[in-house]
Structures are given as C-alpha cells and as structure tokens.
PDB file of N, CA and C in Angstrom:
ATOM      1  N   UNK A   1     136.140  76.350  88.454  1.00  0.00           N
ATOM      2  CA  UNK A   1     137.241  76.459  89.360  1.00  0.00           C
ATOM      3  C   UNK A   1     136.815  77.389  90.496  1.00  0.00           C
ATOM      4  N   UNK A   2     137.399  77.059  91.705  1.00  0.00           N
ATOM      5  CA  UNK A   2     136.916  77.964  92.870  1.00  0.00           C
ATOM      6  C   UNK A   2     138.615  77.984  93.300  1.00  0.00           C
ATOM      7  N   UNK A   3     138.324  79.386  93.259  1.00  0.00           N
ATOM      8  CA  UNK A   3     140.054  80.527  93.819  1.00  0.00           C
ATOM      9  C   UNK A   3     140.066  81.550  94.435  1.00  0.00           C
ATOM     10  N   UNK A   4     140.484  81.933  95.072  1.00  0.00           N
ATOM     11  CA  UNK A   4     140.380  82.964  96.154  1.00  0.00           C
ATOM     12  C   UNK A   4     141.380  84.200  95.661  1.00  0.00           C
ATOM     13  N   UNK A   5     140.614  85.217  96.353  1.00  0.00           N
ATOM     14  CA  UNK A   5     140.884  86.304  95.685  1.00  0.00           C
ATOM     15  C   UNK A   5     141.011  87.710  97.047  1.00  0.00           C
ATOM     16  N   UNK A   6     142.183  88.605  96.547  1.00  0.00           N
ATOM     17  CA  UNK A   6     141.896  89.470  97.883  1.00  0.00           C
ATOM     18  C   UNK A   6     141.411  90.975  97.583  1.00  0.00           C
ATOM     19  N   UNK A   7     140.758  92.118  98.447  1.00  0.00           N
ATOM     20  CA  UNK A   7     140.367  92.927  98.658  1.00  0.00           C
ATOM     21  C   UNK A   7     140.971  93.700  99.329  1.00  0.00           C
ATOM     22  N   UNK A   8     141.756  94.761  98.860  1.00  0.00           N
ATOM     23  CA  UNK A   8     142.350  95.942 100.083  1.00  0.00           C
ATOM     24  C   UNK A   8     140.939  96.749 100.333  1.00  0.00           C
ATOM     25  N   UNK A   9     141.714  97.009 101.672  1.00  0.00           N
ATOM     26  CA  UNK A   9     140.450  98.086 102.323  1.00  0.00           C
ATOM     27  C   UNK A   9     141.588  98.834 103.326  1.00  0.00           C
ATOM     28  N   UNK A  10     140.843  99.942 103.242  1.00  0.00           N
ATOM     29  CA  UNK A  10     142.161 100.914 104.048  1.00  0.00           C
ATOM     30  C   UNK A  10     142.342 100.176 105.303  1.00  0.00           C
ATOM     31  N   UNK A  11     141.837  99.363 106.389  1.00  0.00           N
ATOM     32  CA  UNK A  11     141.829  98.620 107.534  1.00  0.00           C
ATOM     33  C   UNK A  11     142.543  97.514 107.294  1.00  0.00           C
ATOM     34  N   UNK A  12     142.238  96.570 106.572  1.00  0.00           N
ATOM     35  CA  UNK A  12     142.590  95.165 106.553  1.00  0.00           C
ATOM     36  C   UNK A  12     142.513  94.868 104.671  1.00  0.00           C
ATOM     37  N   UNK A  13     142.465  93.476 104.738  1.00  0.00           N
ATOM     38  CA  UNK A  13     142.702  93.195 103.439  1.00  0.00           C
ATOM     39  C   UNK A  13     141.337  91.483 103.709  1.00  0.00           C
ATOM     40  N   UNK A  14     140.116  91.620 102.576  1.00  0.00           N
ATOM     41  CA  UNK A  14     139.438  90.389 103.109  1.00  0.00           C
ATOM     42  C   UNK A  14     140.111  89.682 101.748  1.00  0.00           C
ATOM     43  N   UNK A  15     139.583  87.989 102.269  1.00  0.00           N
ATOM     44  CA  UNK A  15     140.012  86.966 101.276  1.00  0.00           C
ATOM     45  C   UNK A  15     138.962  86.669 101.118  1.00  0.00           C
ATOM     46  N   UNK A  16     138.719  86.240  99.822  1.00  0.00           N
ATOM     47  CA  UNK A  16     137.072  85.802  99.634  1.00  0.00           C
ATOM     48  C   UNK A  16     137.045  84.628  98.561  1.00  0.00           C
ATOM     49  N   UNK A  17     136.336  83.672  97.764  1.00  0.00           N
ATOM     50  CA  UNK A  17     136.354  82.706  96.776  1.00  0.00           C
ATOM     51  C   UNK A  17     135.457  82.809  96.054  1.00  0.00           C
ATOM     52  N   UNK A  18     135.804  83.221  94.735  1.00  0.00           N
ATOM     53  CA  UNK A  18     134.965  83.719  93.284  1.00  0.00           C
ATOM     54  C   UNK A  18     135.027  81.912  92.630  1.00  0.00           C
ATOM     55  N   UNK A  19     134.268  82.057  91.408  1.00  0.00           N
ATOM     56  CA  UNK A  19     134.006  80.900  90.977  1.00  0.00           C
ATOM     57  C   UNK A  19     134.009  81.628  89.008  1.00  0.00           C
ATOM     58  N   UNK A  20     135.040  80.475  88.503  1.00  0.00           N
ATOM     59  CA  UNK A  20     134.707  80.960  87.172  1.00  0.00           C
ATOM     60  C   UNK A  20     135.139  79.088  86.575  1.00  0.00           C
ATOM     61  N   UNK A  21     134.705  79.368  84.990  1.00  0.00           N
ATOM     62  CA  UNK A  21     134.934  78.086  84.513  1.00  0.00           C
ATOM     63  C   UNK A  21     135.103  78.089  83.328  1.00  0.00           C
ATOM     64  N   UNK A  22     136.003  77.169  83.190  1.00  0.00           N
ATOM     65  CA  UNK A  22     137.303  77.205  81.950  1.00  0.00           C
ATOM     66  C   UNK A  22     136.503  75.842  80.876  1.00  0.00           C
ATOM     67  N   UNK A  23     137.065  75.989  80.056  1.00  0.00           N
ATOM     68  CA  UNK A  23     137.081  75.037  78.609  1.00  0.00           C
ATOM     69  C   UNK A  23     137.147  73.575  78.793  1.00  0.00           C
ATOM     70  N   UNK A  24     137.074  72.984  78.526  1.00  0.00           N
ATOM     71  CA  UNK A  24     137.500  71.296  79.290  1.00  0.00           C
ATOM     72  C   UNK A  24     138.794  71.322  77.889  1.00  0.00           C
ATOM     73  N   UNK A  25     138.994  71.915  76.679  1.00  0.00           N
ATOM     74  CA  UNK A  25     139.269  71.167  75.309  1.00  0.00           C
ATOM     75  C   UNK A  25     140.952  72.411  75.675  1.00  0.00           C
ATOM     76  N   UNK A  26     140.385  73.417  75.479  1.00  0.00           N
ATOM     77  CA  UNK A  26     141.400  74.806  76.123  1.00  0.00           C
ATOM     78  C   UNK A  26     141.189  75.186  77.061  1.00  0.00           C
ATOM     79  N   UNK A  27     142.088  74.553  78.640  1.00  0.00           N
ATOM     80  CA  UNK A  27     141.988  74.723  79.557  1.00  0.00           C
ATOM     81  C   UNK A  27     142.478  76.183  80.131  1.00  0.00           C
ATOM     82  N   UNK A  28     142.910  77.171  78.800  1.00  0.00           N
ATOM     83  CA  UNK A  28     143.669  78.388  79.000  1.00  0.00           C
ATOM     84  C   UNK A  28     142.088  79.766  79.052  1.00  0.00           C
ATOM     85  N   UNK A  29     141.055  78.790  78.796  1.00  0.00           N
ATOM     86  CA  UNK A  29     140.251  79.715  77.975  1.00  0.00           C
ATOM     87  C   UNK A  29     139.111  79.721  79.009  1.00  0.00           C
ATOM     88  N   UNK A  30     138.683  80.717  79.489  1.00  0.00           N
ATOM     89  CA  UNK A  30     137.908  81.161  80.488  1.00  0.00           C
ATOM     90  C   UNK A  30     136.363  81.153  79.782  1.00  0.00           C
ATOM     91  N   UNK A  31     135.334  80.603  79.754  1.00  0.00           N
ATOM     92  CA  UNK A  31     134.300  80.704  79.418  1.00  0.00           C
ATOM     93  C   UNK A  31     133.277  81.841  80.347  1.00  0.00           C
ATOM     94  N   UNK A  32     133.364  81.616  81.773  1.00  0.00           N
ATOM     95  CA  UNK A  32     132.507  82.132  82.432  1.00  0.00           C
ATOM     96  C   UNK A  32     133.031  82.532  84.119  1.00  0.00           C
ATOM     97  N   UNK A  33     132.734  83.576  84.072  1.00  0.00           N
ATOM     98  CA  UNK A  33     133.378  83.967  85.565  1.00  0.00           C
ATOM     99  C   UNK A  33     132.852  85.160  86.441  1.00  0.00           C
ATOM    100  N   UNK A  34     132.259  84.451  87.881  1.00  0.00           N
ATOM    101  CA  UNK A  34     131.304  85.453  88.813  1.00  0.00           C
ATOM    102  C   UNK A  34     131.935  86.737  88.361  1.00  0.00           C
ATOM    103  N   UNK A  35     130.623  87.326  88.455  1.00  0.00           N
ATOM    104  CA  UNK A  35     130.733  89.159  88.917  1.00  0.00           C
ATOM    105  C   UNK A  35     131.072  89.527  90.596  1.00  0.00           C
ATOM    106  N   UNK A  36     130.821  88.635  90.946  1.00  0.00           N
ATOM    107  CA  UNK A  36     130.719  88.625  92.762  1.00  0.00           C
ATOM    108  C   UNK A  36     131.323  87.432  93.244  1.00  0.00           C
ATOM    109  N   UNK A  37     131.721  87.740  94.466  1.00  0.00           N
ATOM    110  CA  UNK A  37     132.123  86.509  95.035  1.00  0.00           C
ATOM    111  C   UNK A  37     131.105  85.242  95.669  1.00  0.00           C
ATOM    112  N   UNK A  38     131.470  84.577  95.922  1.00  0.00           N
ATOM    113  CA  UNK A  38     130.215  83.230  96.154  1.00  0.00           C
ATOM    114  C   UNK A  38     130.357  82.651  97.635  1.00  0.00           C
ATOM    115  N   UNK A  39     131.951  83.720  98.205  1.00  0.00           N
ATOM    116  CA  UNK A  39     131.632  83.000  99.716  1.00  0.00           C
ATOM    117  C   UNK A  39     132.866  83.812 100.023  1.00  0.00           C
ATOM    118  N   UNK A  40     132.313  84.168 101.306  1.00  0.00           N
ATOM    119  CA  UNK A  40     133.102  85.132 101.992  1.00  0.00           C
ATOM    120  C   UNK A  40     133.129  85.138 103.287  1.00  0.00           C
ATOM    121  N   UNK A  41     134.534  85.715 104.426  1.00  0.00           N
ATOM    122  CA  UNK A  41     133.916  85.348 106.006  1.00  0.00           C
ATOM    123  C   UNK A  41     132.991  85.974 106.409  1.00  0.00           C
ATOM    124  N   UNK A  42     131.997  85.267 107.467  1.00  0.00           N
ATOM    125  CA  UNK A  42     131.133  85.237 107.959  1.00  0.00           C
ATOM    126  C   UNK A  42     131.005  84.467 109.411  1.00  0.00           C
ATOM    127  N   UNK A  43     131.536  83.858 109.727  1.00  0.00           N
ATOM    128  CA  UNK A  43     131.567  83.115 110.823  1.00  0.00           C
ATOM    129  C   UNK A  43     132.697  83.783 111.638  1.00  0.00           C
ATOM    130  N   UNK A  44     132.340  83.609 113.022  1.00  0.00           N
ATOM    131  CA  UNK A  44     133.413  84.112 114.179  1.00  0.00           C
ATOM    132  C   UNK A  44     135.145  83.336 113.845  1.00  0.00           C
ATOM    133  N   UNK A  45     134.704  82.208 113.426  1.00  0.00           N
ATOM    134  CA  UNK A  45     136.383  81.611 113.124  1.00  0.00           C
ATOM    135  C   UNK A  45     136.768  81.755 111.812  1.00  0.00           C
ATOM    136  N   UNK A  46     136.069  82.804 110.676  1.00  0.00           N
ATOM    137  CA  UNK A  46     136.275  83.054 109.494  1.00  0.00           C
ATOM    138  C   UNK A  46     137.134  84.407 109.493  1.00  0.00           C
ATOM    139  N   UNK A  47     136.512  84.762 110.598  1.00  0.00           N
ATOM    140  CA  UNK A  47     136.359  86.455 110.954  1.00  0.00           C
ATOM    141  C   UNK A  47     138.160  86.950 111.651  1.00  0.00           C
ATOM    142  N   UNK A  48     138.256  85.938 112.252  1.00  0.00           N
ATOM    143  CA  UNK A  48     138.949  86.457 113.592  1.00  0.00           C
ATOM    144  C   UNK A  48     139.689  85.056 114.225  1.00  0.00           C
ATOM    145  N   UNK A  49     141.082  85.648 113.849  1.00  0.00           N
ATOM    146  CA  UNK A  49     141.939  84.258 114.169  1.00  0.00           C
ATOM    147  C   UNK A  49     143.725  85.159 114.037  1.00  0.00           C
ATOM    148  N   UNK A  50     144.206  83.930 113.809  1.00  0.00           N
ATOM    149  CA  UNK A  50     145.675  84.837 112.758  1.00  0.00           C
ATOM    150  C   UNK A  50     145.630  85.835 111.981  1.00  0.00           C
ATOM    151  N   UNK A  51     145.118  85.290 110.799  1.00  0.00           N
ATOM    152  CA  UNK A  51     144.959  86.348 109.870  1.00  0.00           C
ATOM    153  C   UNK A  51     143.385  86.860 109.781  1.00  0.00           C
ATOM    154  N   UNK A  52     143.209  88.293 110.214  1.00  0.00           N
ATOM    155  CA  UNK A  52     141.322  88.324 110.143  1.00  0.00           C
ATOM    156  C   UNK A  52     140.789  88.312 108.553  1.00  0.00           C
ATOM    157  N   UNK A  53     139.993  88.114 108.805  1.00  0.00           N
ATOM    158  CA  UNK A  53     138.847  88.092 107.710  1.00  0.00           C
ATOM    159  C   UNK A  53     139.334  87.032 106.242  1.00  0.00           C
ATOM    160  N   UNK A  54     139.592  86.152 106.537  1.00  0.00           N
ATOM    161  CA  UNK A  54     140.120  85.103 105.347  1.00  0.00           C
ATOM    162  C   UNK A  54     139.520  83.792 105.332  1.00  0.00           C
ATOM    163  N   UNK A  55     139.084  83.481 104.355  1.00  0.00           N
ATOM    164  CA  UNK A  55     139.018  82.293 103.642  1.00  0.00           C
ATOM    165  C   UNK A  55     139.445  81.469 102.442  1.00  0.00           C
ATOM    166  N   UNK A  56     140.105  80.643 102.473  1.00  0.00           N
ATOM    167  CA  UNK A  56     140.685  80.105 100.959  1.00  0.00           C
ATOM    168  C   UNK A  56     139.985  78.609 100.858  1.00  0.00           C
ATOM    169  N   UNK A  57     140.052  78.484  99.587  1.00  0.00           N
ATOM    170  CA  UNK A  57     139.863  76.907  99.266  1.00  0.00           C
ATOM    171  C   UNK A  57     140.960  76.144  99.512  1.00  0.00           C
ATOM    172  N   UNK A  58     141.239  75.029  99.910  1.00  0.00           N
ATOM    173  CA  UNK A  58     142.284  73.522 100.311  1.00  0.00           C
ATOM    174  C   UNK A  58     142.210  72.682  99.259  1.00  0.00           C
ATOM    175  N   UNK A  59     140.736  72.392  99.318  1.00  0.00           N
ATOM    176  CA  UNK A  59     140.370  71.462  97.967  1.00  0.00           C
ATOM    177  C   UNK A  59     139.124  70.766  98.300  1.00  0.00           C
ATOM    178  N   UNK A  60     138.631  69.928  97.354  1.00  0.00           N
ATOM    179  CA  UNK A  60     137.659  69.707  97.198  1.00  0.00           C
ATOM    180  C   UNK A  60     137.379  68.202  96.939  1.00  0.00           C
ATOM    181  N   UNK A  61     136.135  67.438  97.219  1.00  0.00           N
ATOM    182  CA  UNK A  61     135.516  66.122  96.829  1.00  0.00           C
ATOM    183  C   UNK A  61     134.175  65.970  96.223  1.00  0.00           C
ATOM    184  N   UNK A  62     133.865  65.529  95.159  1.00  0.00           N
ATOM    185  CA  UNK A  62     132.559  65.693  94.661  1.00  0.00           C
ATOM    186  C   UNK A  62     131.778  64.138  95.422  1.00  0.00           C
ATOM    187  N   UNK A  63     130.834  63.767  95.936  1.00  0.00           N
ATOM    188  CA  UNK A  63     129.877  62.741  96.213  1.00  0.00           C
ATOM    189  C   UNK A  63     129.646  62.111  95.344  1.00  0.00           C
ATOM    190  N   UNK A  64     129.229  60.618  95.618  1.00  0.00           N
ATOM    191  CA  UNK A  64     129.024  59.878  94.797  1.00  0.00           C
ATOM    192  C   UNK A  64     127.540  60.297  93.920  1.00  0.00           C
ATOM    193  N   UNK A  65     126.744  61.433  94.461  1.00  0.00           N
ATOM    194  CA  UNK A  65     125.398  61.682  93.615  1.00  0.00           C
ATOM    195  C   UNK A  65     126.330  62.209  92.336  1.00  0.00           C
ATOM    196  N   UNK A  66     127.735  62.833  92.320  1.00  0.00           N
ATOM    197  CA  UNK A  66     127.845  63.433  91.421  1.00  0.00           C
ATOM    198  C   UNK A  66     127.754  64.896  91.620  1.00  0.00           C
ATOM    199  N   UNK A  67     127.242  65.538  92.711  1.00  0.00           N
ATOM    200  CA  UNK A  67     126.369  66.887  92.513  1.00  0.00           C
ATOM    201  C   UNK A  67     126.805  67.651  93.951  1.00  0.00           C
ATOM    202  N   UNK A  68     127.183  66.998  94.664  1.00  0.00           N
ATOM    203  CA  UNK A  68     127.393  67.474  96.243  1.00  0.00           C
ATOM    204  C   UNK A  68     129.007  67.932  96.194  1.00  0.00           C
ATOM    205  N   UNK A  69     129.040  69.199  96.567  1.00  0.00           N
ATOM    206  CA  UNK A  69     130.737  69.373  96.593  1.00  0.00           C
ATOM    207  C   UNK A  69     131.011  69.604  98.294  1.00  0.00           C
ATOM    208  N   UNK A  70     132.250  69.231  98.053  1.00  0.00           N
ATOM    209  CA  UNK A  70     132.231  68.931  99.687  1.00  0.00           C
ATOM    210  C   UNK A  70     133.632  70.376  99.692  1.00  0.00           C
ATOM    211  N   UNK A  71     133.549  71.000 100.341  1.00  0.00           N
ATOM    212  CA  UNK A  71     135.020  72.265  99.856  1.00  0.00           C
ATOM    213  C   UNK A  71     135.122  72.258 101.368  1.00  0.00           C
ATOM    214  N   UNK A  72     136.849  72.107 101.295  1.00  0.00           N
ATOM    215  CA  UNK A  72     137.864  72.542 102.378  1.00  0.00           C
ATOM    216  C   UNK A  72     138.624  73.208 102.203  1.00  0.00           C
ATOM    217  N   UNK A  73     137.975  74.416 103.142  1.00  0.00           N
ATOM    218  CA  UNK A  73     138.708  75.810 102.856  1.00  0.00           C
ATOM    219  C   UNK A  73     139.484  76.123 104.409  1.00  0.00           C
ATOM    220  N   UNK A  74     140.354  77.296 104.437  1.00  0.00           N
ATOM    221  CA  UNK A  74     141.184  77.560 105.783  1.00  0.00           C
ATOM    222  C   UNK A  74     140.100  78.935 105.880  1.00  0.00           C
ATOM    223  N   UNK A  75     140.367  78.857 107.211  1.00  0.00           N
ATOM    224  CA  UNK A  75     139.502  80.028 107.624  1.00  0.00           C
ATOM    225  C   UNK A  75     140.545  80.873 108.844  1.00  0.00           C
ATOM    226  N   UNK A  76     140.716  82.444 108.662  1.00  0.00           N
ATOM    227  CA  UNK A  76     141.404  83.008 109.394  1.00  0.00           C
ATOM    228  C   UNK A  76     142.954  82.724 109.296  1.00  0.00           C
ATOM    229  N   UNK A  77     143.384  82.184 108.485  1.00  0.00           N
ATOM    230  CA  UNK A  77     144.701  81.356 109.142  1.00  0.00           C
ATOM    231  C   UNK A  77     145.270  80.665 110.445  1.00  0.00           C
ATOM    232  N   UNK A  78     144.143  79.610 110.896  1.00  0.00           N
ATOM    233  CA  UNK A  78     143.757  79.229 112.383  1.00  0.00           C
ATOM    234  C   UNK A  78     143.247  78.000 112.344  1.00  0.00           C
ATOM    235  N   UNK A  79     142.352  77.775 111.136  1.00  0.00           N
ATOM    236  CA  UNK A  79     141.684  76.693 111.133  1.00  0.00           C
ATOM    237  C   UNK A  79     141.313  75.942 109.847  1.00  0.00           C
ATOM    238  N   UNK A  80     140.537  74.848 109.524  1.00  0.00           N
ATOM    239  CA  UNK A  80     140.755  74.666 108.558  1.00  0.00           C
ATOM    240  C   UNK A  80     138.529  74.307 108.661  1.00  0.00           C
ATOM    241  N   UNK A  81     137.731  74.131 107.975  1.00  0.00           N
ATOM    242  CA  UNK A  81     136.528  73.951 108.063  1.00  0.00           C
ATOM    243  C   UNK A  81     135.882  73.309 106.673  1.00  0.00           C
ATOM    244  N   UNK A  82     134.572  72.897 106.810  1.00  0.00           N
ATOM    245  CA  UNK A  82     133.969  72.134 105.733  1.00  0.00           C
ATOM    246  C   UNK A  82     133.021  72.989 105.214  1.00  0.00           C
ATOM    247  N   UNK A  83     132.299  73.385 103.920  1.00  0.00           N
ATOM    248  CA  UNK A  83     131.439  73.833 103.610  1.00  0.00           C
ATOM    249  C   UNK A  83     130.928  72.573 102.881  1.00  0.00           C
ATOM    250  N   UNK A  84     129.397  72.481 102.408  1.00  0.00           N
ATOM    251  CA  UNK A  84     128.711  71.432 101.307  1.00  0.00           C
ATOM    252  C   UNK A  84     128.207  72.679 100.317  1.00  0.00           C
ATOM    253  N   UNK A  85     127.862  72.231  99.278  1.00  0.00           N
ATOM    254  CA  UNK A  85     127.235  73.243  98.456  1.00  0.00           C
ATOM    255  C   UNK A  85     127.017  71.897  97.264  1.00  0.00           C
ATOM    256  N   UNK A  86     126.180  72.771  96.057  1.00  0.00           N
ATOM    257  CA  UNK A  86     125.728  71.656  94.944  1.00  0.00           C
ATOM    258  C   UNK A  86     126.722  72.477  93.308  1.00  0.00           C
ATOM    259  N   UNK A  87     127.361  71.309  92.931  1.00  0.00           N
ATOM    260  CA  UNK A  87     127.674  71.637  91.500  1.00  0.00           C
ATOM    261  C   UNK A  87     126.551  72.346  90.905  1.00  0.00           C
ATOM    262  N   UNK A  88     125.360  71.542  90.740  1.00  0.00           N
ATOM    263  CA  UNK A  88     124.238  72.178  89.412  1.00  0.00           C
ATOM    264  C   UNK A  88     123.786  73.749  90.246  1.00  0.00           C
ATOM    265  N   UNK A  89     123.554  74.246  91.568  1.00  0.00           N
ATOM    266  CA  UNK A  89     123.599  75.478  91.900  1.00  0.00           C
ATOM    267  C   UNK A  89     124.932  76.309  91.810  1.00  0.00           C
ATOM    268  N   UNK A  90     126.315  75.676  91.551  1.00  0.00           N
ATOM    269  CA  UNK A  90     127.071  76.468  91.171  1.00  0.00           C
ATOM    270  C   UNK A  90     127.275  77.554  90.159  1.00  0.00           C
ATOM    271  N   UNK A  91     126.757  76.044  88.810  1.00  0.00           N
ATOM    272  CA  UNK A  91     126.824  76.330  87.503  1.00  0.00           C
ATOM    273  C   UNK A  91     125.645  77.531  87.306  1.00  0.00           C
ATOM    274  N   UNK A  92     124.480  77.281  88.027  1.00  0.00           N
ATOM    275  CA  UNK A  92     123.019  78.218  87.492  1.00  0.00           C
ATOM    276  C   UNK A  92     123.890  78.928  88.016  1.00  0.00           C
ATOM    277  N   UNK A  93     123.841  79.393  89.170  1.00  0.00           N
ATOM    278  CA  UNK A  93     124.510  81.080  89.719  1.00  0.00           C
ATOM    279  C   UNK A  93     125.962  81.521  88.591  1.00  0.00           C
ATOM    280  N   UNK A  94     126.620  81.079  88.394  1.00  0.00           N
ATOM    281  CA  UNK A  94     126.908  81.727  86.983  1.00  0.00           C
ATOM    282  C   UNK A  94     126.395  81.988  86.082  1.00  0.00           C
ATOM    283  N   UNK A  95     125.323  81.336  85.640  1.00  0.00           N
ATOM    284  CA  UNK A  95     124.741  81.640  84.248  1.00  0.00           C
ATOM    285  C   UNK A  95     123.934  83.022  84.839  1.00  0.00           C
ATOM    286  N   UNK A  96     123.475  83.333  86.140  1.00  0.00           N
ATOM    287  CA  UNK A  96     122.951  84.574  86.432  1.00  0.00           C
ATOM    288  C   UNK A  96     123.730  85.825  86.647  1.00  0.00           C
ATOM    289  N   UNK A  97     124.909  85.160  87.543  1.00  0.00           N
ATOM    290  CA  UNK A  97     126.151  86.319  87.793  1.00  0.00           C
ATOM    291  C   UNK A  97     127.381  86.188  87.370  1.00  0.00           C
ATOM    292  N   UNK A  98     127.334  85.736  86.282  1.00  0.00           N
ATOM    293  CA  UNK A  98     128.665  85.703  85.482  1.00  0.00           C
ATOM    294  C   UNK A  98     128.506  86.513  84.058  1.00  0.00           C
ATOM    295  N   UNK A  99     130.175  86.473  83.890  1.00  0.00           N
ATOM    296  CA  UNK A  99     130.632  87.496  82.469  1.00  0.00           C
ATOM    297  C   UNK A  99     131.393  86.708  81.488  1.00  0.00           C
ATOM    298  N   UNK A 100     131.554  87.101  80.490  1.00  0.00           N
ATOM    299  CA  UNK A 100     132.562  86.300  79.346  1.00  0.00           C
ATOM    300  C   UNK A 100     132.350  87.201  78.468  1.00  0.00           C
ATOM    301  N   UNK A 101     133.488  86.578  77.278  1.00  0.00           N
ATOM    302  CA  UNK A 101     133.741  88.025  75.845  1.00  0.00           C
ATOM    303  C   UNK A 101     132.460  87.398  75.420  1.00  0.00           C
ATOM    304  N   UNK A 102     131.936  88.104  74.902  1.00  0.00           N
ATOM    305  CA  UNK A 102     130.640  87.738  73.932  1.00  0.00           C
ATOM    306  C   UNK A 102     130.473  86.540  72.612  1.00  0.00           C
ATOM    307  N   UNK A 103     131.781  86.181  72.310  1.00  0.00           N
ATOM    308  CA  UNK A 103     131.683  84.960  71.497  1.00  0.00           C
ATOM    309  C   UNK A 103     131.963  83.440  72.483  1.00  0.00           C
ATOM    310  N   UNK A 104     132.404  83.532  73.673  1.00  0.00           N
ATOM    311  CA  UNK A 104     132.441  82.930  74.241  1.00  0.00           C
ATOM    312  C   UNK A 104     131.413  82.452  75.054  1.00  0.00           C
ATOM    313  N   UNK A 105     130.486  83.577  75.206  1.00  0.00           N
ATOM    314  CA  UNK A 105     129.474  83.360  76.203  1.00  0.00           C
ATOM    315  C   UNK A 105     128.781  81.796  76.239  1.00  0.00           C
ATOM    316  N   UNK A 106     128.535  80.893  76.792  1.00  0.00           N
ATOM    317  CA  UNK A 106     127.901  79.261  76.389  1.00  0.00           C
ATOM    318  C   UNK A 106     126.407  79.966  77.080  1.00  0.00           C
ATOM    319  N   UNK A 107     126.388  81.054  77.667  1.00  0.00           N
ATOM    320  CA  UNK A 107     124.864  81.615  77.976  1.00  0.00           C
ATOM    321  C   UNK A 107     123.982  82.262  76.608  1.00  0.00           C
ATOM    322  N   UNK A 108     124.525  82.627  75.170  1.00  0.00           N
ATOM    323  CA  UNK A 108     123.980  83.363  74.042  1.00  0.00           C
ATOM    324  C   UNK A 108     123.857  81.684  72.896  1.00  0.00           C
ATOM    325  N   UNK A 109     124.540  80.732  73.441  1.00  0.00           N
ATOM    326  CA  UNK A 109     124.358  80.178  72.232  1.00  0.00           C
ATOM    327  C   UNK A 109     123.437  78.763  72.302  1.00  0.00           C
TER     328      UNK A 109
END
C-alpha cells in the first residue's frame, strides 16, 4: 500500500508517501512497513503551489508487464502529476528498509 503521511516542522507541515504491505489472507495485518519515506517533494510544483511542500497518492495502474506502476499523486494542492516506478523495486526496498514484529517478519523466514 502507498499512503501519505505528514511531518510537523516548526515552519510548515511536509506530506510525504511511505510504503508498507499488508497480508493478502488478513488484510488487518501489516507484514512490512518503510522506515523512511519513498517519495517526497522535490520538484518546483511539489514544492510550491496552494499548499507548500505536499504530495499524496490519487491512485494507481499497474501495466500490462505486470511490474510498472504508474502512481497519480497531487502535488502542492495545485496540481495533479504522474510518477512510473517498478513493483519488484518496491518490494526489494522494503525488504532493505522496512520493519515488522519479529514473527511476522516474511524477511526471517
């Protein structure tokens, strides 16, 4: 799942989109979830609009490879933009920067 998440800072407040992933069987049950966020503003229309420094997810389309995610996120509260990125680099970058309770981990077993 990709969800956005916010940050106070004595100035402003950023929006950013963490990535964690749930059970397919118990969809209540969190298996694995970034330590860090996976995308954050960076761009002049990410940065600086309505609302500064925000990005959220809209939603998403996977490609017919299966593997290509296509994410439409709002940027600033101004605009709306495309990112591409790959499922199977999603999943590895969790297995590097992600956490879970220790019986849960699908990285120990």
């Amino acid at each position: 799942m990709i969800y956005h998440g916010v940050r106070r800072t004595p100035s402003s407040s950023i929006y950013r989109l963490g990535l964690a992933l749930f059970d397919l069987q118990q969809p209540e049950k969190c298996l694995i979830r970034g330590d860090s966020w996976i995308f954050a503003p960076e761009a002049e229309y990410e940065r600086h609009g309505d609302v500064q420094d925000v990005v959220f997810p809209c939603g998403y389309t996977i490609a017919a490879d299966g593997d290509t995610i296509n994410l439409y996120y709002g940027a600033a509260d101004s605009s709306i933009a495309l990112a591409h990125g790959s499922v199977r680099s999603l999943l590895s970058w969790l297995d590097v920067n992600g956490h879970s309770d220790e019986q849960n981990d699908r990285r120990h077993k």
